[in-house]
N, C-alpha and C. Protein backbone atom coordinates (compact mmCIF):
# COMPACT_ATOMS: atom_id res chain seq x y z
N UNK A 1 0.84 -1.16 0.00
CA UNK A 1 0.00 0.00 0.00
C UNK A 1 0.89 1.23 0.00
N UNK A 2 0.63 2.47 -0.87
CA UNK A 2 1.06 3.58 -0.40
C UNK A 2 0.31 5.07 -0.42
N UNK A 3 0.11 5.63 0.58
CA UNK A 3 -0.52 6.93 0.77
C UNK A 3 -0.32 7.44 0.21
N UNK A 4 1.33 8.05 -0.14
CA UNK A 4 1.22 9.24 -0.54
C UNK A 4 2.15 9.73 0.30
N UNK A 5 1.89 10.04 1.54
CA UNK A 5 2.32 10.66 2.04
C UNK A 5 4.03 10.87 2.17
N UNK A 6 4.39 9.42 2.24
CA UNK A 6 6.16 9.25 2.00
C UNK A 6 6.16 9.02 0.80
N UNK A 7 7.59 8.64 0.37
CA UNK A 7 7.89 8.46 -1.12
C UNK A 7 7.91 6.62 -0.84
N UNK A 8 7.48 6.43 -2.47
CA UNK A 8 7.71 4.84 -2.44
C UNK A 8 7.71 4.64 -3.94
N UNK A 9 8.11 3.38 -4.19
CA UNK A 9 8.50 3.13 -5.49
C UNK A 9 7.05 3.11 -6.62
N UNK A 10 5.89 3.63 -5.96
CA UNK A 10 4.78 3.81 -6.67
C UNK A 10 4.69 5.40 -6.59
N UNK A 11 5.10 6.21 -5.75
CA UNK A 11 5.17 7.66 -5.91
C UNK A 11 5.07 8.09 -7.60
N UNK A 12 4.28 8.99 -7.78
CA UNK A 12 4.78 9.16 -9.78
C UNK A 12 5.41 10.18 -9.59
N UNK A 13 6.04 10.62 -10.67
CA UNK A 13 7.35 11.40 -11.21
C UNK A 13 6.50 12.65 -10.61
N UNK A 14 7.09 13.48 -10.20
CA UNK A 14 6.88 14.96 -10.26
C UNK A 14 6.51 15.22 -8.90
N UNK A 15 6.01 14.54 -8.02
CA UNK A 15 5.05 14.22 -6.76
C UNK A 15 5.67 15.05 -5.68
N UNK A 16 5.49 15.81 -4.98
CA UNK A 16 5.89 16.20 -3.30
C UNK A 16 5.69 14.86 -2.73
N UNK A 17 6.14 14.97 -1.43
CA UNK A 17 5.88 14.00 -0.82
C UNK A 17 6.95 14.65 0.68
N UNK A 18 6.33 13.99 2.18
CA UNK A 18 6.92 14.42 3.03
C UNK A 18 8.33 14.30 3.10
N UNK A 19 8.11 13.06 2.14
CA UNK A 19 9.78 13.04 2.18
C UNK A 19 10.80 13.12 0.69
N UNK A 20 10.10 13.71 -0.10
CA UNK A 20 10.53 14.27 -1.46
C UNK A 20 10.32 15.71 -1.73
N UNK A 21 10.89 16.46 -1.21
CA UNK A 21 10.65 18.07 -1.96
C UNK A 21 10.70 18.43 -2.97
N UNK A 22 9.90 19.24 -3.24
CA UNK A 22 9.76 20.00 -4.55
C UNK A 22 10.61 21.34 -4.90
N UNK A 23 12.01 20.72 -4.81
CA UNK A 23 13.02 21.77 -4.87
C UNK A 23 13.65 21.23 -6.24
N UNK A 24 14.30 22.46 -6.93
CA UNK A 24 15.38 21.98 -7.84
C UNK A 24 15.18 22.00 -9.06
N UNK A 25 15.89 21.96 -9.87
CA UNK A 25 15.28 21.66 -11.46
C UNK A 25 14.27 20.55 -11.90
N UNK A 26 14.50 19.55 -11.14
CA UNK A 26 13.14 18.57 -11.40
C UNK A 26 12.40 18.07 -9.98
N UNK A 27 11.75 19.26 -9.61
CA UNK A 27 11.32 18.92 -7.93
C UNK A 27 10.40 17.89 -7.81
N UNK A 28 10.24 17.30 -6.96
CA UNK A 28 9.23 16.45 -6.84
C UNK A 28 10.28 15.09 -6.97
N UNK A 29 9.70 13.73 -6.96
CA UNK A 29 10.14 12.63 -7.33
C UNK A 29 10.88 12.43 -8.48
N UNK A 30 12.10 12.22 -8.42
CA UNK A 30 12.48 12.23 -10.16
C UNK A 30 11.78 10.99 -11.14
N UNK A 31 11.67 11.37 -12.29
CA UNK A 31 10.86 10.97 -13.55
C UNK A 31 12.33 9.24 -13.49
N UNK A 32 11.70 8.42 -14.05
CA UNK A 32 12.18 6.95 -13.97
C UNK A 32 12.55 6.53 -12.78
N UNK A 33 11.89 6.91 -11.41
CA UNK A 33 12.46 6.59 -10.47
C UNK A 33 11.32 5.35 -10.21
N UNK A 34 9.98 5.78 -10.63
CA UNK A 34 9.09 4.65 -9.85
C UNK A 34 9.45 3.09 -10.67
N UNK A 35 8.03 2.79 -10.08
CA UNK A 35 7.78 1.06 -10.44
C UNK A 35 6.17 0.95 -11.04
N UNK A 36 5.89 0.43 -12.42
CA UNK A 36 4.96 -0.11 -12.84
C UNK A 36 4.43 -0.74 -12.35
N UNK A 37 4.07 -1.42 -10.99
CA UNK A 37 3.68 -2.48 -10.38
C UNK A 37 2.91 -3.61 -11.17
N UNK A 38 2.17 -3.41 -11.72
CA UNK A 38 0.82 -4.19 -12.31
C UNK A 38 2.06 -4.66 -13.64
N UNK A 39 3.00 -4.05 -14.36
CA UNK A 39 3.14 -4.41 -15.53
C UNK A 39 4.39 -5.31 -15.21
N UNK A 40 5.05 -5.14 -13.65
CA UNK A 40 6.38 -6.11 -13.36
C UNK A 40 5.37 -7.38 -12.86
N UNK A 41 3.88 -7.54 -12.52
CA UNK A 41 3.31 -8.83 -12.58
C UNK A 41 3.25 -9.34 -13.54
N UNK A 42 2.76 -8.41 -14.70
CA UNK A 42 2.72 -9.52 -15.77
C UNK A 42 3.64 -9.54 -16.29
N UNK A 43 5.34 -9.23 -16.22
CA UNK A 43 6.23 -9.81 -16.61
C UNK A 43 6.24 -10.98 -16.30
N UNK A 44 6.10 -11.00 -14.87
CA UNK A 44 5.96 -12.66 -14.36
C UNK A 44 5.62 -13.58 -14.09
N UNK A 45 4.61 -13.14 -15.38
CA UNK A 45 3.22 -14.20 -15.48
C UNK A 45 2.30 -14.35 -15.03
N UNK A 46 1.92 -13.95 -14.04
CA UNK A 46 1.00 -14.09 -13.12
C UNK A 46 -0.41 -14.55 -14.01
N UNK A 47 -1.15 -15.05 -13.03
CA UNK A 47 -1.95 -15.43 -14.26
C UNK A 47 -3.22 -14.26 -14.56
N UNK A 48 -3.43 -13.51 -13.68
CA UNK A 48 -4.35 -12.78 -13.51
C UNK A 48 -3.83 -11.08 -12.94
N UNK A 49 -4.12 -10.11 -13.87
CA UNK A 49 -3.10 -8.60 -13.43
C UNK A 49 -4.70 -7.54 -13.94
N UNK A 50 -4.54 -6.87 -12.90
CA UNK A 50 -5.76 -6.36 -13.44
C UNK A 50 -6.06 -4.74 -12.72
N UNK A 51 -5.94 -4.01 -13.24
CA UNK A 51 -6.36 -2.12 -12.52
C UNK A 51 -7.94 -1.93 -12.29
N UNK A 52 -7.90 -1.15 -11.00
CA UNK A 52 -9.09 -0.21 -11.28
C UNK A 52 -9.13 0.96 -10.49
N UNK A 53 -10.14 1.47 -10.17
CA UNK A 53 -10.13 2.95 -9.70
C UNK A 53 -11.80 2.84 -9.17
N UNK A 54 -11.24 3.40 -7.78
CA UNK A 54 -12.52 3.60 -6.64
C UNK A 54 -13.92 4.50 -7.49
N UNK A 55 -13.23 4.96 -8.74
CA UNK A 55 -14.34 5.72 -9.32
C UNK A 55 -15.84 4.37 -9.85
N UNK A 56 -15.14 3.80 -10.49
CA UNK A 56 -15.49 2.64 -11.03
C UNK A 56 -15.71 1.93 -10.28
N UNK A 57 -17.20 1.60 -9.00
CA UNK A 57 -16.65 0.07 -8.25
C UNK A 57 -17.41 -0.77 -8.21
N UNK A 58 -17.86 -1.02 -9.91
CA UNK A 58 -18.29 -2.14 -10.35
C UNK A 58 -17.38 -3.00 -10.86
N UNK A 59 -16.92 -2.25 -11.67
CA UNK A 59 -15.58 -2.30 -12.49
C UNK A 59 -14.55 -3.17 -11.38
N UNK A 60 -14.73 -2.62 -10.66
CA UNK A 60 -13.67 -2.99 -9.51
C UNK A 60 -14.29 -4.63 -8.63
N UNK A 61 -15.24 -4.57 -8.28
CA UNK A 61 -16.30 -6.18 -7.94
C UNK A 61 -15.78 -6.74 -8.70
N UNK A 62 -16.38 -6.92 -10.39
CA UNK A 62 -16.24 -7.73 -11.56
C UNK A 62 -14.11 -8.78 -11.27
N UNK A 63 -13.41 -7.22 -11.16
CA UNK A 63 -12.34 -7.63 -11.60
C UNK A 63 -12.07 -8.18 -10.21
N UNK A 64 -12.58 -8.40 -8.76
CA UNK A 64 -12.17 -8.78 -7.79
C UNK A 64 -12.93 -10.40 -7.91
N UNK A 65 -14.18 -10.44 -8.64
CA UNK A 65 -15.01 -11.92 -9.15
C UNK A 65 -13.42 -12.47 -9.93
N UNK A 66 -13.58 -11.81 -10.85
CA UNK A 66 -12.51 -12.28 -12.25
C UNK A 66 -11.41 -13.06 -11.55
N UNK A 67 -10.63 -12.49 -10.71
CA UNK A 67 -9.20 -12.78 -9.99
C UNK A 67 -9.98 -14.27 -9.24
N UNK A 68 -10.80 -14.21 -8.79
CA UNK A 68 -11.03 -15.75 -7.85
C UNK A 68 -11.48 -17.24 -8.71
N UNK A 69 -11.03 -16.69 -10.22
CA UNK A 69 -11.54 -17.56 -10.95
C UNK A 69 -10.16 -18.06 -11.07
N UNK A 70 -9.15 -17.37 -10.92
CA UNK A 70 -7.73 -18.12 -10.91
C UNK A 70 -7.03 -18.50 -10.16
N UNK A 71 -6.39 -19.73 -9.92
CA UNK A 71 -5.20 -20.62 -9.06
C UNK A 71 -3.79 -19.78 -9.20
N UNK A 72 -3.27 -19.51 -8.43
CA UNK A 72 -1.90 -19.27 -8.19
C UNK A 72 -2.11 -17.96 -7.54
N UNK A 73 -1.21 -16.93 -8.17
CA UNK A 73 -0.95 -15.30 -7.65
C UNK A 73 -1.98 -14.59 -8.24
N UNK A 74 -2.37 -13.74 -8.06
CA UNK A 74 -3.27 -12.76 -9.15
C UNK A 74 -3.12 -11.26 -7.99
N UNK A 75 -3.33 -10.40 -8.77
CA UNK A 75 -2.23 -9.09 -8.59
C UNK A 75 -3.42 -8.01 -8.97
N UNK A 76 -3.97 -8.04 -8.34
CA UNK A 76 -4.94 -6.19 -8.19
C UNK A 76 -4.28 -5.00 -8.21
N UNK A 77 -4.44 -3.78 -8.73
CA UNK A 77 -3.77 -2.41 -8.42
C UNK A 77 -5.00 -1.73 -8.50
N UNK A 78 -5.55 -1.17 -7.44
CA UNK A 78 -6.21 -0.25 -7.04
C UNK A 78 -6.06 1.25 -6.89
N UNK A 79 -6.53 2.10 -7.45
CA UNK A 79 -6.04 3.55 -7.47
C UNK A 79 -7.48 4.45 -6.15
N UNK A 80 -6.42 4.66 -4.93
CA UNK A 80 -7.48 5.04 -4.03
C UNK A 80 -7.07 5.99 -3.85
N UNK A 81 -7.03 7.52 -4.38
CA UNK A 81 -6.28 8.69 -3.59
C UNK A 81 -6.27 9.05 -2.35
N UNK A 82 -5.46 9.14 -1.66
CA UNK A 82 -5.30 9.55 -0.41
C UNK A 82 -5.67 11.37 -0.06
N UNK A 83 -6.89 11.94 0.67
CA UNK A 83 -6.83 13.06 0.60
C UNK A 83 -5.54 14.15 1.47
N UNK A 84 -4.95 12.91 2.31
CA UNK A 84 -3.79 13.63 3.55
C UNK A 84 -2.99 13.78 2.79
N UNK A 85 -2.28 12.37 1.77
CA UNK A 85 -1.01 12.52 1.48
C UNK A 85 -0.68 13.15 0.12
N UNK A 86 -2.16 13.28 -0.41
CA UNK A 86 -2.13 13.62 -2.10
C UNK A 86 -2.04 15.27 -2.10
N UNK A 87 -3.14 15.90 -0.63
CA UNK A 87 -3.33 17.01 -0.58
C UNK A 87 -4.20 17.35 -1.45
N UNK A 88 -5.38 16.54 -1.49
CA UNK A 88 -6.89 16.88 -2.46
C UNK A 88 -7.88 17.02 -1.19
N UNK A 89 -9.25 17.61 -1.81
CA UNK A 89 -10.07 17.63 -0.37
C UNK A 89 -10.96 16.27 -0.62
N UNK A 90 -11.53 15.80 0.88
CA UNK A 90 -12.03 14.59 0.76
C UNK A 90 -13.11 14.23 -0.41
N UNK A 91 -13.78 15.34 -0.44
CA UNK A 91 -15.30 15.68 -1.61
C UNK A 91 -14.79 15.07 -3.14
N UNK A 92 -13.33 15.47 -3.32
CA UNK A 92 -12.88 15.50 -4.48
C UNK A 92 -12.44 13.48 -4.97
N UNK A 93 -12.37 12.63 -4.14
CA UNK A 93 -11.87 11.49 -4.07
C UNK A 93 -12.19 10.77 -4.98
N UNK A 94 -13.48 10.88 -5.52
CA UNK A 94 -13.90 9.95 -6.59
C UNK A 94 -13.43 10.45 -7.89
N UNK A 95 -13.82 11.96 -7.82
CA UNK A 95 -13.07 13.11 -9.08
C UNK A 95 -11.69 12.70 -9.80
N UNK A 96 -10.68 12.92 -8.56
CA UNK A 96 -9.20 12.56 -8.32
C UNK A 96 -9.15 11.13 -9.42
N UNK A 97 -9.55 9.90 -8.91
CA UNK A 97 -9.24 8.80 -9.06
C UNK A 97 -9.93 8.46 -10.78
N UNK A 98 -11.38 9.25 -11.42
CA UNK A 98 -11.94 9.45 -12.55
C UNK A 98 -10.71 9.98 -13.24
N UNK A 99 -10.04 10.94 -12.97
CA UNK A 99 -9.24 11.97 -13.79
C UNK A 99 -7.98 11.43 -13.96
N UNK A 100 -7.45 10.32 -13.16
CA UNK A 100 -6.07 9.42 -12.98
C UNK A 100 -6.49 8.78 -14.49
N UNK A 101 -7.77 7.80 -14.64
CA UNK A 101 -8.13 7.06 -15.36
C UNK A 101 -8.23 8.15 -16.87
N UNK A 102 -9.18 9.03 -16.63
CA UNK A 102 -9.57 9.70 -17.99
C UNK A 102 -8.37 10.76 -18.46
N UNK A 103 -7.23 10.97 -18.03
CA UNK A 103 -6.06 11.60 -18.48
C UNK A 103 -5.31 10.37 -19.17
N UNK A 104 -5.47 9.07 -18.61
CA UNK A 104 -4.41 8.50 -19.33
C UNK A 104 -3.27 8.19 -18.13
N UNK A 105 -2.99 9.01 -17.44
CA UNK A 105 -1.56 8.28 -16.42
C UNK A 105 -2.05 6.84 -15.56
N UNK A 106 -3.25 6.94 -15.58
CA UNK A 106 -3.60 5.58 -15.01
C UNK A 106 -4.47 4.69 -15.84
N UNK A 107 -4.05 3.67 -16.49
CA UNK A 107 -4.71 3.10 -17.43
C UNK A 107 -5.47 1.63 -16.97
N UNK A 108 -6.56 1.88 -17.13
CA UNK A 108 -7.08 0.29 -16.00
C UNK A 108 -7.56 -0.82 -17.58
N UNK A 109 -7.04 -1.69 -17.07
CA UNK A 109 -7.18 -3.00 -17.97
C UNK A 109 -7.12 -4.00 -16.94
N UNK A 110 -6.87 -5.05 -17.82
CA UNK A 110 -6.77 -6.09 -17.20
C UNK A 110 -5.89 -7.20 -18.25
N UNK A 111 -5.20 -8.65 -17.68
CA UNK A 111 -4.29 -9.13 -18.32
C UNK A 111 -3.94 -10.27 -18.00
N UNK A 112 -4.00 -11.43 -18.40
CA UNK A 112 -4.02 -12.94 -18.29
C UNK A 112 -2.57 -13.63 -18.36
N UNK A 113 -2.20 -13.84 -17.78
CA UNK A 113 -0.57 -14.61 -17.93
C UNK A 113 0.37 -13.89 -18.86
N UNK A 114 0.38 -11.85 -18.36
CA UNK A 114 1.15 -11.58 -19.29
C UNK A 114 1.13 -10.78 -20.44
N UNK A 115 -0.50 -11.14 -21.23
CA UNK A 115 -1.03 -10.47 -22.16
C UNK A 115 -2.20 -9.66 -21.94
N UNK A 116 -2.41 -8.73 -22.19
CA UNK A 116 -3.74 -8.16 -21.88
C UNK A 116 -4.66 -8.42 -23.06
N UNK A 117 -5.92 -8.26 -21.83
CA UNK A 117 -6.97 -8.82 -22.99
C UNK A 117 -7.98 -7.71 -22.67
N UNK A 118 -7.91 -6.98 -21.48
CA UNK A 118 -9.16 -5.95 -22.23
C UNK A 118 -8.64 -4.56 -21.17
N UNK A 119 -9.19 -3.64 -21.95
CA UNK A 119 -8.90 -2.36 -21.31
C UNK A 119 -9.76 -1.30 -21.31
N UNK A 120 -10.03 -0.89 -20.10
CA UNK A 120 -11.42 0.25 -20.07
C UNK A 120 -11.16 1.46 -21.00
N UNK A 121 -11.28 1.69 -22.31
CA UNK A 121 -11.48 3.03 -22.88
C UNK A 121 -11.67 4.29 -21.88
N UNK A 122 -11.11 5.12 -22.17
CA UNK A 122 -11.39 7.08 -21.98
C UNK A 122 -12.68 7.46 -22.43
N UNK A 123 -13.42 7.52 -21.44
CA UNK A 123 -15.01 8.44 -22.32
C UNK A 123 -14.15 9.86 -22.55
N UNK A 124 -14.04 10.70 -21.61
CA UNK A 124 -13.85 11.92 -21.78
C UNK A 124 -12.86 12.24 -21.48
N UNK A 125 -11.73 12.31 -22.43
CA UNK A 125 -9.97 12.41 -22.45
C UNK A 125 -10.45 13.87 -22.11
N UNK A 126 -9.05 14.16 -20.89
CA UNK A 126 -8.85 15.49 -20.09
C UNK A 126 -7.31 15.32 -20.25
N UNK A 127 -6.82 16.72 -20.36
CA UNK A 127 -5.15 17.53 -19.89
C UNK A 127 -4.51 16.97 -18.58
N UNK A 128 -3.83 16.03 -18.34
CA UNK A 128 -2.83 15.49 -17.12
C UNK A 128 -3.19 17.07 -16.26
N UNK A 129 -2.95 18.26 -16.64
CA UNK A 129 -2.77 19.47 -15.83
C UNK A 129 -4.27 19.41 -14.60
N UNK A 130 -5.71 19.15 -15.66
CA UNK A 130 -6.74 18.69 -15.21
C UNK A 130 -6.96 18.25 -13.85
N UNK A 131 -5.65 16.89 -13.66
CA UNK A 131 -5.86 15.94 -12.50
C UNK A 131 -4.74 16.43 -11.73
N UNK A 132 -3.41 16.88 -12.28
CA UNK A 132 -2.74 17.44 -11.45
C UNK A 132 -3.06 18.71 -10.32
N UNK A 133 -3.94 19.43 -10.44
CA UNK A 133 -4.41 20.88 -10.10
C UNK A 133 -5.05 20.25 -8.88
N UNK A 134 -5.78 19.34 -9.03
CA UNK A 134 -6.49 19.31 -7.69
C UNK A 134 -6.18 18.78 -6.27
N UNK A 135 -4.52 18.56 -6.72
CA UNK A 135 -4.08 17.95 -6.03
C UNK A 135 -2.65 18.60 -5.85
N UNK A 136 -2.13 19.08 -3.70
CA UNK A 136 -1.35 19.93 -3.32
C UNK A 136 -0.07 18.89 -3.49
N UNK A 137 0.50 18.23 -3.94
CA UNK A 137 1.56 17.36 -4.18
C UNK A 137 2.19 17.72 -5.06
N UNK A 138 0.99 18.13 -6.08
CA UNK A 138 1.70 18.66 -7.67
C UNK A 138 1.80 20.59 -7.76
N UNK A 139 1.12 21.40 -6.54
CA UNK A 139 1.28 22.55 -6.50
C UNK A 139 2.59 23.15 -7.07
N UNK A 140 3.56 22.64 -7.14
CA UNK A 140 4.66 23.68 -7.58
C UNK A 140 4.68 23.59 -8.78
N UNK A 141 4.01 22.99 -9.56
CA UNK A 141 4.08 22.88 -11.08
C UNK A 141 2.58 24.00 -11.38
N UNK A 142 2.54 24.88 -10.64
CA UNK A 142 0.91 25.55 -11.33
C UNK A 142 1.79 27.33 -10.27
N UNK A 143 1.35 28.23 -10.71
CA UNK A 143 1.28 29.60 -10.04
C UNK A 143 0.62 29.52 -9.08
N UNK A 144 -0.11 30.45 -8.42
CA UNK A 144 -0.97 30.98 -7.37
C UNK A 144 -2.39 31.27 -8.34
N UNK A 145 -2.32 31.38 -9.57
CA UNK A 145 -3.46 31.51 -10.01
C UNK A 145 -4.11 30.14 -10.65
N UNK A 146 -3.17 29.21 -10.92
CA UNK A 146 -3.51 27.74 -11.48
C UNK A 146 -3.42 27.46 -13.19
N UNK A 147 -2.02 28.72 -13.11
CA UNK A 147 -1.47 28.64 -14.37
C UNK A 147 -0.42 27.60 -14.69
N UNK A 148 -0.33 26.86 -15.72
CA UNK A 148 0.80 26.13 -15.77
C UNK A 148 2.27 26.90 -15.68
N UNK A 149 3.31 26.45 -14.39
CA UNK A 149 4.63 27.59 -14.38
C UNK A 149 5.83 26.53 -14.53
N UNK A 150 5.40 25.17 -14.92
CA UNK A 150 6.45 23.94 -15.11
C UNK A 150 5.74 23.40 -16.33
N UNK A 151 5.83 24.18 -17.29
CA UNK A 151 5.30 23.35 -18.56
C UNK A 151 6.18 22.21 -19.12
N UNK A 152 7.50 22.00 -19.04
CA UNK A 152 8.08 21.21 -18.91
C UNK A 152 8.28 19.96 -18.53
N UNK A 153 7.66 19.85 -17.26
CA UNK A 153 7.71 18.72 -16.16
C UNK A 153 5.90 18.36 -16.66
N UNK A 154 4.94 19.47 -16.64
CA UNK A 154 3.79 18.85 -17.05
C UNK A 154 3.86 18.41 -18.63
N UNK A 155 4.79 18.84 -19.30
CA UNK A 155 4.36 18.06 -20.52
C UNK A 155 5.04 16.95 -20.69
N UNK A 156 5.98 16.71 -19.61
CA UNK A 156 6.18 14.77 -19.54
C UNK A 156 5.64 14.06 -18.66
N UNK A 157 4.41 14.23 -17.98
CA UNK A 157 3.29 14.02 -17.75
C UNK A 157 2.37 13.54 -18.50
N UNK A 158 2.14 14.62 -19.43
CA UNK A 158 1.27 14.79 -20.41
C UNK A 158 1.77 13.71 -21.32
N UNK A 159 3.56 13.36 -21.71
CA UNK A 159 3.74 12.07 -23.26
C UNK A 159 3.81 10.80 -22.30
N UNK A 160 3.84 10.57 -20.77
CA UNK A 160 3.33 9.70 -19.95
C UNK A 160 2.34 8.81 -20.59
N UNK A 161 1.27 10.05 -20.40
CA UNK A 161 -0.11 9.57 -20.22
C UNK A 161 -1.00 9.34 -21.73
N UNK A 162 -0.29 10.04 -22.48
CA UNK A 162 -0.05 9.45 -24.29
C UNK A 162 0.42 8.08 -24.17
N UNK A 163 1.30 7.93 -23.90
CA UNK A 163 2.51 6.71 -23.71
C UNK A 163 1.13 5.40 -23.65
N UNK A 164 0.72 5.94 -22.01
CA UNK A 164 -0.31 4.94 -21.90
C UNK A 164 -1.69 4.66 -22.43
N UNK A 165 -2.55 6.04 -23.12
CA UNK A 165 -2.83 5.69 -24.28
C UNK A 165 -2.80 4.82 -25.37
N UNK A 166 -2.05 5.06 -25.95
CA UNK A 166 -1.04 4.66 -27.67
C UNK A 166 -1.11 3.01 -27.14
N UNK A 167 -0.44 2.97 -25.76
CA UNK A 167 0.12 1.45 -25.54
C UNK A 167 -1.41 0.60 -24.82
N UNK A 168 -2.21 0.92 -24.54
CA UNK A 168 -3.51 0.07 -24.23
C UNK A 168 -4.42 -0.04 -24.91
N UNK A 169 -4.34 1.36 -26.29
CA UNK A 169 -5.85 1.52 -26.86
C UNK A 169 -6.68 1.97 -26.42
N UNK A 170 -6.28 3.34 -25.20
CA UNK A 170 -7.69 3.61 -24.26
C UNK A 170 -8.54 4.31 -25.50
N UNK A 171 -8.48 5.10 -26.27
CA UNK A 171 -9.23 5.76 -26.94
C UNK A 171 -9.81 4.96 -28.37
N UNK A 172 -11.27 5.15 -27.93
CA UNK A 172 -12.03 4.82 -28.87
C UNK A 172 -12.14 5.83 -30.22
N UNK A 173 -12.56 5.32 -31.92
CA UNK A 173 -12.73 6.50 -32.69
C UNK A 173 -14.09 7.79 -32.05
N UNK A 174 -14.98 7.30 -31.72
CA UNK A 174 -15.44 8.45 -30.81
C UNK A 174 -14.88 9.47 -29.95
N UNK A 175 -14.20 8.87 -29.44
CA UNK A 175 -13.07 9.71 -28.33
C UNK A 175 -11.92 10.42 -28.77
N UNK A 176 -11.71 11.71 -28.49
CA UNK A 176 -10.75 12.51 -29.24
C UNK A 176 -10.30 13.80 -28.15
């Protein structure tokens, strides 16, 4: 599990954290420092790898049914924002965890010994800046007015969450 609040090898790139400052030319967590979790399972086969997000928690049942249909390891990643350690307000929690999913930095699928076989599409693709804003972790990348002042750091955010796009198929031809 991780809050948020300390740094851990699930922290994402750019992040405050009590114990990561947002000092320096690349403040926050440095960029290739984390861990894919869900995608070093299905390196290793597991037979069952599968995302979701507290927004979704049907989505989330189904894939907790799905996993008990398999023998061995099977490997959940749950996206629950933390409002202490993320620095979002509690109201915002379901918002937060929608906007992880519909930006793209959090891509929920699911994946069978390795290969994926299905992946929840983007209804309504939003700006990484979108999900970053509402949340005091990522504050030094925005002004006092909630202007972008690290366009830099948000726009490798932003080919992130392309990245994960492009590589799952979240976007349907409807979706643009």
């Amino acid at each position: 599990m991780n809050t948020g609040v300390q740094r851990s090898g699930a922290t994402p790139s750019a992040a405050r954290t009590a114990t990561t400052e947002a000092i320096g030319p690349e403040p926050g967590n440095p960029f290739g420092q984390g861990k894919d979790m869900p995608t070093l399972a299905m390196a290793h086969g597991i037979g069952y790898v599968a995302t979701a997000t507290v927004s979704d928690l049907h989505d989330l049942e189904a894939k907790v049914e799905r996993a008990m249909d398999f023998h061995g390891a099977r490997y959940l990643h749950v996206l629950v924002p933390c409002p202490l350690g993320w620095g979002s307000a509690s109201k915002d929690t379901i918002r937060v965890a929608r906007l992880a999913k519909e930006t793209g930095l959090f891509p929920v699928y699911e994946a069978e010994y390795g290969t994926v076989t299905a992946a929840s599409p983007i209804r309504h693709r939003v700006p990484v800046e979108d999900y970053l804003r509402l949340q005091r972790r990522f504050r030094h990348l925005f002004d006092s007015q909630g202007a972008v002042k690290r366009p830099d750091i948000v726009g490798q955010l932003q080919q992130m969450a392309d990245r994960n796009i492009d590589r799952f198929g979240l976007l349907t031809d409807e979706v643009a």
